[in-house]
PDB file of N, CA and C in Angstrom:
ATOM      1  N   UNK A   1      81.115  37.602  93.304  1.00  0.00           N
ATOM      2  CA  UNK A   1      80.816  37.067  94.622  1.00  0.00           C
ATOM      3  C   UNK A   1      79.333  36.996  94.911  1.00  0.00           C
ATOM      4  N   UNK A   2      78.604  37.203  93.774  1.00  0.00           N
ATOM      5  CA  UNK A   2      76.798  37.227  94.134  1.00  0.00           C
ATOM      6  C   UNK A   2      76.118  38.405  94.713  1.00  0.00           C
ATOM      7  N   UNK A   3      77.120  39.376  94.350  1.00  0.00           N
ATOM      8  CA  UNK A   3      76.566  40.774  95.232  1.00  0.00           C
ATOM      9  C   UNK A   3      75.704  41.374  94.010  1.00  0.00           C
ATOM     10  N   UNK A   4      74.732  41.947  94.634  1.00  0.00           N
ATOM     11  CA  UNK A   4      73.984  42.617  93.594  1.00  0.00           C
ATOM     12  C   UNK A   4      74.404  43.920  92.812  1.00  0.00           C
ATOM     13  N   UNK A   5      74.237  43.992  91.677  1.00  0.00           N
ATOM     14  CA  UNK A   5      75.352  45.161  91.093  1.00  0.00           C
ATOM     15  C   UNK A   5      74.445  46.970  91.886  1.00  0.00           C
ATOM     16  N   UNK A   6      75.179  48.067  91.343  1.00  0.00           N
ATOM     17  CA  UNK A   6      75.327  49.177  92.319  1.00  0.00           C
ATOM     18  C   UNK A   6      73.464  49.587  92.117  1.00  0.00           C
ATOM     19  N   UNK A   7      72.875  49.386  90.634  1.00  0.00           N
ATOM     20  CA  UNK A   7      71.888  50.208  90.533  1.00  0.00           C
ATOM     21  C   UNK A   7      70.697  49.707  91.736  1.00  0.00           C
ATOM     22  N   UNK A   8      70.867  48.738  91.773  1.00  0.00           N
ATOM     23  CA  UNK A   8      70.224  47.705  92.890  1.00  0.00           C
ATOM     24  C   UNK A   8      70.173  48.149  94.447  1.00  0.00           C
ATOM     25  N   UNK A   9      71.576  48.556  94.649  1.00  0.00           N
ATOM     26  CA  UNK A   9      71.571  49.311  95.822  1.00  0.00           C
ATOM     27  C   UNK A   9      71.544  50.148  96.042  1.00  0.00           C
ATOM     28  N   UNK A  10      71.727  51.200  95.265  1.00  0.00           N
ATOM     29  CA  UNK A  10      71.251  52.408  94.899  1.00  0.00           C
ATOM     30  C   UNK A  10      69.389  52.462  95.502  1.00  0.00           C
ATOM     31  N   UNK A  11      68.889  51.947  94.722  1.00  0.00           N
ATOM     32  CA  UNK A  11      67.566  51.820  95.389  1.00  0.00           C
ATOM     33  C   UNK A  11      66.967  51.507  96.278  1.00  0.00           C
ATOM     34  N   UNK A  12      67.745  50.419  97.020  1.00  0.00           N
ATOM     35  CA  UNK A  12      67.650  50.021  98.372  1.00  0.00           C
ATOM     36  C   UNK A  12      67.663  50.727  99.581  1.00  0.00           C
ATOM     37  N   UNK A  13      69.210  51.612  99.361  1.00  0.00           N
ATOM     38  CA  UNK A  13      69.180  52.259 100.165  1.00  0.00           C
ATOM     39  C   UNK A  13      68.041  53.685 100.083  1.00  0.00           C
ATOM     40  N   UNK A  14      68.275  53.978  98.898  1.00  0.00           N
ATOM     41  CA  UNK A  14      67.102  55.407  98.784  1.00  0.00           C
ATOM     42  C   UNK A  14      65.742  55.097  99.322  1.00  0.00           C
ATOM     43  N   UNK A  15      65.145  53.700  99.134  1.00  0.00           N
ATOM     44  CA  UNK A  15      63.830  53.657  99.864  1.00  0.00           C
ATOM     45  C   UNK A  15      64.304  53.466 101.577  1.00  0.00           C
ATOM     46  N   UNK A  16      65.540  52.628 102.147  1.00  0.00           N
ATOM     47  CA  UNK A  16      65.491  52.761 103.265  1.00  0.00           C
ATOM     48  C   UNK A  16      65.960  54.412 104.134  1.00  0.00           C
ATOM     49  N   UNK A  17      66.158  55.088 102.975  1.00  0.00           N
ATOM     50  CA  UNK A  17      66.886  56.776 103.959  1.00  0.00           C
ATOM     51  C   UNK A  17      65.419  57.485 103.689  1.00  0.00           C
ATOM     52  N   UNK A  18      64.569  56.948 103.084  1.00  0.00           N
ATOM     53  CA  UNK A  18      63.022  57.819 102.784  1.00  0.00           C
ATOM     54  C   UNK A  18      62.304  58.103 104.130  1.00  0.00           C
ATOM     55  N   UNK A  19      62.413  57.496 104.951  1.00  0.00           N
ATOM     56  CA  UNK A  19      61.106  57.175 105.948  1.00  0.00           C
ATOM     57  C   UNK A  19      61.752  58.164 107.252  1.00  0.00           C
ATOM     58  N   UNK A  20      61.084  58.784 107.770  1.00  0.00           N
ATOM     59  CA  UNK A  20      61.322  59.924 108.902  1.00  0.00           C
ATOM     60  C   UNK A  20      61.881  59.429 110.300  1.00  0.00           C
ATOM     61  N   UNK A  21      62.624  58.565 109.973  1.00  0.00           N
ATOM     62  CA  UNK A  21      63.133  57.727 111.348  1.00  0.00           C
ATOM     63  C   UNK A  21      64.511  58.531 111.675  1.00  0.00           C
ATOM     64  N   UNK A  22      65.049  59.190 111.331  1.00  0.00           N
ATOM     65  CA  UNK A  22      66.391  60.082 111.816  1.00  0.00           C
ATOM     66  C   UNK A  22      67.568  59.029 111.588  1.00  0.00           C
ATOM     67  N   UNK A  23      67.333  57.549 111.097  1.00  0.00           N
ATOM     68  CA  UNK A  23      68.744  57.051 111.683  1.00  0.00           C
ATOM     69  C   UNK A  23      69.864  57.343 110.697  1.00  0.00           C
ATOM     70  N   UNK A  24      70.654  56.983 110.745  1.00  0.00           N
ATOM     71  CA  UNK A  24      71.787  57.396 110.052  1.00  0.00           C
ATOM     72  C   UNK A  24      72.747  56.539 109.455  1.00  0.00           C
ATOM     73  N   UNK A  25      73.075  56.708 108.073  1.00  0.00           N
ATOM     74  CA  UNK A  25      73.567  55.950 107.459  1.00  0.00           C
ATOM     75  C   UNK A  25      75.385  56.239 106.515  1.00  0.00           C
ATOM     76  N   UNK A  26      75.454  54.962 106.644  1.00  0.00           N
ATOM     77  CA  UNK A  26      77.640  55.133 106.283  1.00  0.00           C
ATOM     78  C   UNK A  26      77.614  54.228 104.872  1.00  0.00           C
ATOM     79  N   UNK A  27      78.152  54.998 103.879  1.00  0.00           N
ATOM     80  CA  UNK A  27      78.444  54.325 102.766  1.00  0.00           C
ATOM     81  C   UNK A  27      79.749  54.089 102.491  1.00  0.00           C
ATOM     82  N   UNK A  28      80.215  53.125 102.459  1.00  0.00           N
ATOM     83  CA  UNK A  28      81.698  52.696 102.314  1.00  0.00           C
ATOM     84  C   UNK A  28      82.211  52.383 100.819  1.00  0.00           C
ATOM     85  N   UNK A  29      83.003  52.870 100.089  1.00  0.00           N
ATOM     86  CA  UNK A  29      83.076  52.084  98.433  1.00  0.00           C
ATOM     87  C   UNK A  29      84.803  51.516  99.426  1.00  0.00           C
ATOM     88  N   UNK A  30      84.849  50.597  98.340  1.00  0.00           N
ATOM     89  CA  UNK A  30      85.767  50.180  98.442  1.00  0.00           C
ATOM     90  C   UNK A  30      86.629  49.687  97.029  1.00  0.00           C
ATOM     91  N   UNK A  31      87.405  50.509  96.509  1.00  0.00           N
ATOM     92  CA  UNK A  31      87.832  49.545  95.172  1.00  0.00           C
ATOM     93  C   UNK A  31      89.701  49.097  95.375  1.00  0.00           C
ATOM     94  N   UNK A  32      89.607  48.062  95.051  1.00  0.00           N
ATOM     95  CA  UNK A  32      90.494  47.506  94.253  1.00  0.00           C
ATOM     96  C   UNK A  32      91.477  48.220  93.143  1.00  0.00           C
ATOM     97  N   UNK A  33      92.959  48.647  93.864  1.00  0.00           N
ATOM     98  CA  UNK A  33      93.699  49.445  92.797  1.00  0.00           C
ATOM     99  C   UNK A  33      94.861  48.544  92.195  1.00  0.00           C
ATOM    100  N   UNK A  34      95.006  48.939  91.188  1.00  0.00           N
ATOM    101  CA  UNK A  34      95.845  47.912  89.902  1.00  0.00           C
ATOM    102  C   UNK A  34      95.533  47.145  89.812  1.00  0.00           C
ATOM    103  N   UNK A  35      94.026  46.394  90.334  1.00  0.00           N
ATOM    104  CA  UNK A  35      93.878  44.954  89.583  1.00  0.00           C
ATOM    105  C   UNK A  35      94.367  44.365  88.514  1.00  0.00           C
ATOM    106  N   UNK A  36      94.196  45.694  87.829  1.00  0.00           N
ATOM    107  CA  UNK A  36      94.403  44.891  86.273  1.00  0.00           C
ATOM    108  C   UNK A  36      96.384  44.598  86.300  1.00  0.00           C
ATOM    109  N   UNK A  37      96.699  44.973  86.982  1.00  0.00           N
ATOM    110  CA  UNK A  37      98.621  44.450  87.112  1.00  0.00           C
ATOM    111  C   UNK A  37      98.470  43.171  87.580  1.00  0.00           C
ATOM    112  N   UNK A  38      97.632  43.032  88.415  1.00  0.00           N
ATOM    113  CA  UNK A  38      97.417  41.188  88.974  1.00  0.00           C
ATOM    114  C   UNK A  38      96.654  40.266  87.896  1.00  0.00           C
ATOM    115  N   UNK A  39      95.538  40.818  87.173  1.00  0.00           N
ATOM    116  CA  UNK A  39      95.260  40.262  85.601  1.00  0.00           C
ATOM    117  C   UNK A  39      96.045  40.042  84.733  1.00  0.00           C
ATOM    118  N   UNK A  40      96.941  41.120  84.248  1.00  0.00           N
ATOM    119  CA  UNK A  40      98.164  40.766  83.459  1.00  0.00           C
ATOM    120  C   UNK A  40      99.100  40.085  84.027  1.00  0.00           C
ATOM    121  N   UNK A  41      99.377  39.625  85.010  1.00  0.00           N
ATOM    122  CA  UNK A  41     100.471  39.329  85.671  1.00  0.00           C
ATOM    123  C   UNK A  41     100.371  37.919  85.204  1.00  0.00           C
ATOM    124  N   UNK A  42      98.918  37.846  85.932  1.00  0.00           N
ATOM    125  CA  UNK A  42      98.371  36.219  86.542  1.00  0.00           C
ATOM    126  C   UNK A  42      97.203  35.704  85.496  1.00  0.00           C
ATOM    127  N   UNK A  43      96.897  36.524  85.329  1.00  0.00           N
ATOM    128  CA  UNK A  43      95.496  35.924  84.798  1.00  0.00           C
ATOM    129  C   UNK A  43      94.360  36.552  85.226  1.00  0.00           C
ATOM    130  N   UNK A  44      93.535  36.380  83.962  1.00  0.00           N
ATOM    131  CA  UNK A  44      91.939  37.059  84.635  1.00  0.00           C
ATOM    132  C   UNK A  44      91.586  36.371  86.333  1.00  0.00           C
ATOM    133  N   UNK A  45      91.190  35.116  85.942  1.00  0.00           N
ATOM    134  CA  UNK A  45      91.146  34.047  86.504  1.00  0.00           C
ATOM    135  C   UNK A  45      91.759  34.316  88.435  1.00  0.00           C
ATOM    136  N   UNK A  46      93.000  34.711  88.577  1.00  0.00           N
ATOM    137  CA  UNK A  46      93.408  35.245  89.425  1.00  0.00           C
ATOM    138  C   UNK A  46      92.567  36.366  90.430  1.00  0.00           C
ATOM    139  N   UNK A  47      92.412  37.263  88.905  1.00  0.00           N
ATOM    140  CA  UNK A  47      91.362  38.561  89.723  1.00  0.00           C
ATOM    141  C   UNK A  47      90.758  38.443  89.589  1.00  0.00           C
ATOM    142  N   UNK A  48      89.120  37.784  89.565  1.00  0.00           N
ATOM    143  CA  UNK A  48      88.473  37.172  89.482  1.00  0.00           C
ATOM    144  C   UNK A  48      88.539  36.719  91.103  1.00  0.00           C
ATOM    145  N   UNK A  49      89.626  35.806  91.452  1.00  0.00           N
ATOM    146  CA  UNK A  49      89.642  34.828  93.049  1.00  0.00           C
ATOM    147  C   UNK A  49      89.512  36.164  93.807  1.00  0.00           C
ATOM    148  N   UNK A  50      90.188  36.803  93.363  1.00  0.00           N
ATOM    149  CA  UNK A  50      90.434  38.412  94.625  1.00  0.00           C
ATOM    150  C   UNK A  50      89.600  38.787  95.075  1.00  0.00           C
ATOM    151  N   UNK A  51      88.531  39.011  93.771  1.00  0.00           N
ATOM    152  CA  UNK A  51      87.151  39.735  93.701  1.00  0.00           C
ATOM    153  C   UNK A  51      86.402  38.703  94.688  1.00  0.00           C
ATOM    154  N   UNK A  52      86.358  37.664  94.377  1.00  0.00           N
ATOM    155  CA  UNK A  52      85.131  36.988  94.961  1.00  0.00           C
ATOM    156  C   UNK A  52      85.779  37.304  96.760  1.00  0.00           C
ATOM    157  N   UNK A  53      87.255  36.752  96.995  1.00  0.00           N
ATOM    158  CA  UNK A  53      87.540  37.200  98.146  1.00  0.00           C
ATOM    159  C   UNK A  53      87.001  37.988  99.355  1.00  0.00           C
ATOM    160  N   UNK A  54      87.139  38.843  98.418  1.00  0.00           N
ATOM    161  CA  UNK A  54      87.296  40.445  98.889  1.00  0.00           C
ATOM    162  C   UNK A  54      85.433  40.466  98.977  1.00  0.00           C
ATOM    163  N   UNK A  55      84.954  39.793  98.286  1.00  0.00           N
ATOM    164  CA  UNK A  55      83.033  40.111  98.613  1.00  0.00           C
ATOM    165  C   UNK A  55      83.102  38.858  99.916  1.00  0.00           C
ATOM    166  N   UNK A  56      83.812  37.965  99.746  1.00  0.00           N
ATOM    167  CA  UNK A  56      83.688  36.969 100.756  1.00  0.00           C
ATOM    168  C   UNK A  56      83.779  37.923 102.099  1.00  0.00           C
ATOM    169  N   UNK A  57      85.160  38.698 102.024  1.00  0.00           N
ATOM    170  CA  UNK A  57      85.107  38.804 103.269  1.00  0.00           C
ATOM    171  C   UNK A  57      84.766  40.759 103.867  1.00  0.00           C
ATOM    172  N   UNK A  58      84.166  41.189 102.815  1.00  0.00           N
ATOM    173  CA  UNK A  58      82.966  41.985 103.399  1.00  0.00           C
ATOM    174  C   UNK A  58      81.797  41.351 103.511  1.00  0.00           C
ATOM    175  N   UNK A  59      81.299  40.319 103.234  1.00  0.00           N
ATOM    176  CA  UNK A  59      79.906  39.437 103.953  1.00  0.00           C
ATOM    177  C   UNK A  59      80.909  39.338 105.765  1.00  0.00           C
ATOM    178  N   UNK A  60      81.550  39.043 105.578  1.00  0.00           N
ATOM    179  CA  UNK A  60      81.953  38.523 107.229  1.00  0.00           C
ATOM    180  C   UNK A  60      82.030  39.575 108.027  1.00  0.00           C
ATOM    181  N   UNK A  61      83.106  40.430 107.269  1.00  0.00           N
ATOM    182  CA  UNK A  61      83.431  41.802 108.422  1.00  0.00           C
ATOM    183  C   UNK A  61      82.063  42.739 108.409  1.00  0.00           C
ATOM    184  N   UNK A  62      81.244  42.778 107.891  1.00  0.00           N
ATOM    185  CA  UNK A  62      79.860  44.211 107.897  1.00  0.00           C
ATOM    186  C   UNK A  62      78.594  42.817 107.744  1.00  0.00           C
ATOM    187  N   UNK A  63      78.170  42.278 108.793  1.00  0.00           N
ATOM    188  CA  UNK A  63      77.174  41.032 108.510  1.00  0.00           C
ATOM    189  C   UNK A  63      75.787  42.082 108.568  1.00  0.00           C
ATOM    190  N   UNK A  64      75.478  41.359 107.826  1.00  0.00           N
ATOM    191  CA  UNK A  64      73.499  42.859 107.734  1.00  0.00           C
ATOM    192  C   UNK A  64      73.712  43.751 107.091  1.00  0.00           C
ATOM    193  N   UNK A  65      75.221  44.030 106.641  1.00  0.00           N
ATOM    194  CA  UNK A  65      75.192  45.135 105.527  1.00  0.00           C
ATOM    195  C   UNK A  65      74.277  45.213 104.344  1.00  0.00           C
ATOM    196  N   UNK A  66      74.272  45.903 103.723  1.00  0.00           N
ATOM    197  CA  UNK A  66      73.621  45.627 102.390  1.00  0.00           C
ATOM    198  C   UNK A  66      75.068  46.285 101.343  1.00  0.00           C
ATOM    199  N   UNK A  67      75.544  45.031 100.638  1.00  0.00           N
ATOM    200  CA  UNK A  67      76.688  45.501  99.344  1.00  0.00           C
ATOM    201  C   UNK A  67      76.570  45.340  98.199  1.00  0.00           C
ATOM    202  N   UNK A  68      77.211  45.652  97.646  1.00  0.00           N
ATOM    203  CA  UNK A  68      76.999  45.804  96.308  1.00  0.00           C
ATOM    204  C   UNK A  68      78.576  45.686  95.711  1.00  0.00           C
ATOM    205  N   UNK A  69      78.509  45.235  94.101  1.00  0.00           N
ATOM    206  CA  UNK A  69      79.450  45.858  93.407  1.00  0.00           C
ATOM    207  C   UNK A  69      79.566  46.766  92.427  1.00  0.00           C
ATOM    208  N   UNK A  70      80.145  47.721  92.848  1.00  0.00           N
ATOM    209  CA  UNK A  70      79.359  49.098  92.025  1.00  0.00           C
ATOM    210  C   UNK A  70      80.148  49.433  91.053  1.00  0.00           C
ATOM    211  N   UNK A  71      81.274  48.345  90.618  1.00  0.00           N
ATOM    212  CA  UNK A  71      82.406  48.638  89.303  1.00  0.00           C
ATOM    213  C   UNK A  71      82.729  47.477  89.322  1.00  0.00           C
ATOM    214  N   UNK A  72      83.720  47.247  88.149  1.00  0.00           N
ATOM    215  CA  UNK A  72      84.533  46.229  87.700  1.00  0.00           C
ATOM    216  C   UNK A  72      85.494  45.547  89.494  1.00  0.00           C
ATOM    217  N   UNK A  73      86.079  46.577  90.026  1.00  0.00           N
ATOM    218  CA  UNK A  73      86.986  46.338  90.766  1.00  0.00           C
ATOM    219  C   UNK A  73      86.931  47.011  92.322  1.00  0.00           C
ATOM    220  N   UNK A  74      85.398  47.892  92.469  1.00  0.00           N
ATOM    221  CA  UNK A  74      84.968  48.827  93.061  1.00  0.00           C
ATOM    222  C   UNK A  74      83.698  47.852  94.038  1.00  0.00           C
ATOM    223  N   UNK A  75      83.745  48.066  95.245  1.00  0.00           N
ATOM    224  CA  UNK A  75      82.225  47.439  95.826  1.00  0.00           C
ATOM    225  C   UNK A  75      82.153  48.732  96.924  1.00  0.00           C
ATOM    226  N   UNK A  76      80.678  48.545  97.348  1.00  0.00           N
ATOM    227  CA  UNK A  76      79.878  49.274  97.823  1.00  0.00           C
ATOM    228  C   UNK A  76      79.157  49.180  99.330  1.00  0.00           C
ATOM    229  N   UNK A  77      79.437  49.426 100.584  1.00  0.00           N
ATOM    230  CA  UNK A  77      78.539  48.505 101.333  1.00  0.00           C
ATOM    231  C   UNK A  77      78.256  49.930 102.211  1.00  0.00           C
TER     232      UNK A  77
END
């Protein structure tokens, strides 16, 4: 889905929790369980649509987030 993979955000966030501002921050993972039963089922191709989905629609629901995908089947925001 064009999300930048985890090591990426990993760093992002560590320079934004550096600075003495107190605010406070929520890390959400989110993965995807049995994908691979919807791969075998259906097709890579299939999970694959899910994936991009599923980044589609954490861009919508968390807008200004910063996400990531931090596994095969796992994202990060």
């Amino acid at each position: 889905p064009g999300l930048p993979a985890w090591p990426v955000s990993v760093r992002t966030l560590a320079g934004a929790t550096a600075g003495a501002d107190r605010r406070r921050y929520l890390v959400m993972m989110v993965d995807v369980d049995q994908l691979h039963v919807l791969n075998d089922t259906f097709g890579r191709q299939a999970g694959d649509d899910v994936l991009r989905r599923l980044g589609r629609l954490l861009r919508e629901k968390f807008p200004g987030a910063e996400l990531a995908r931090a596994a095969g089947d796992t994202f990060a925001a």
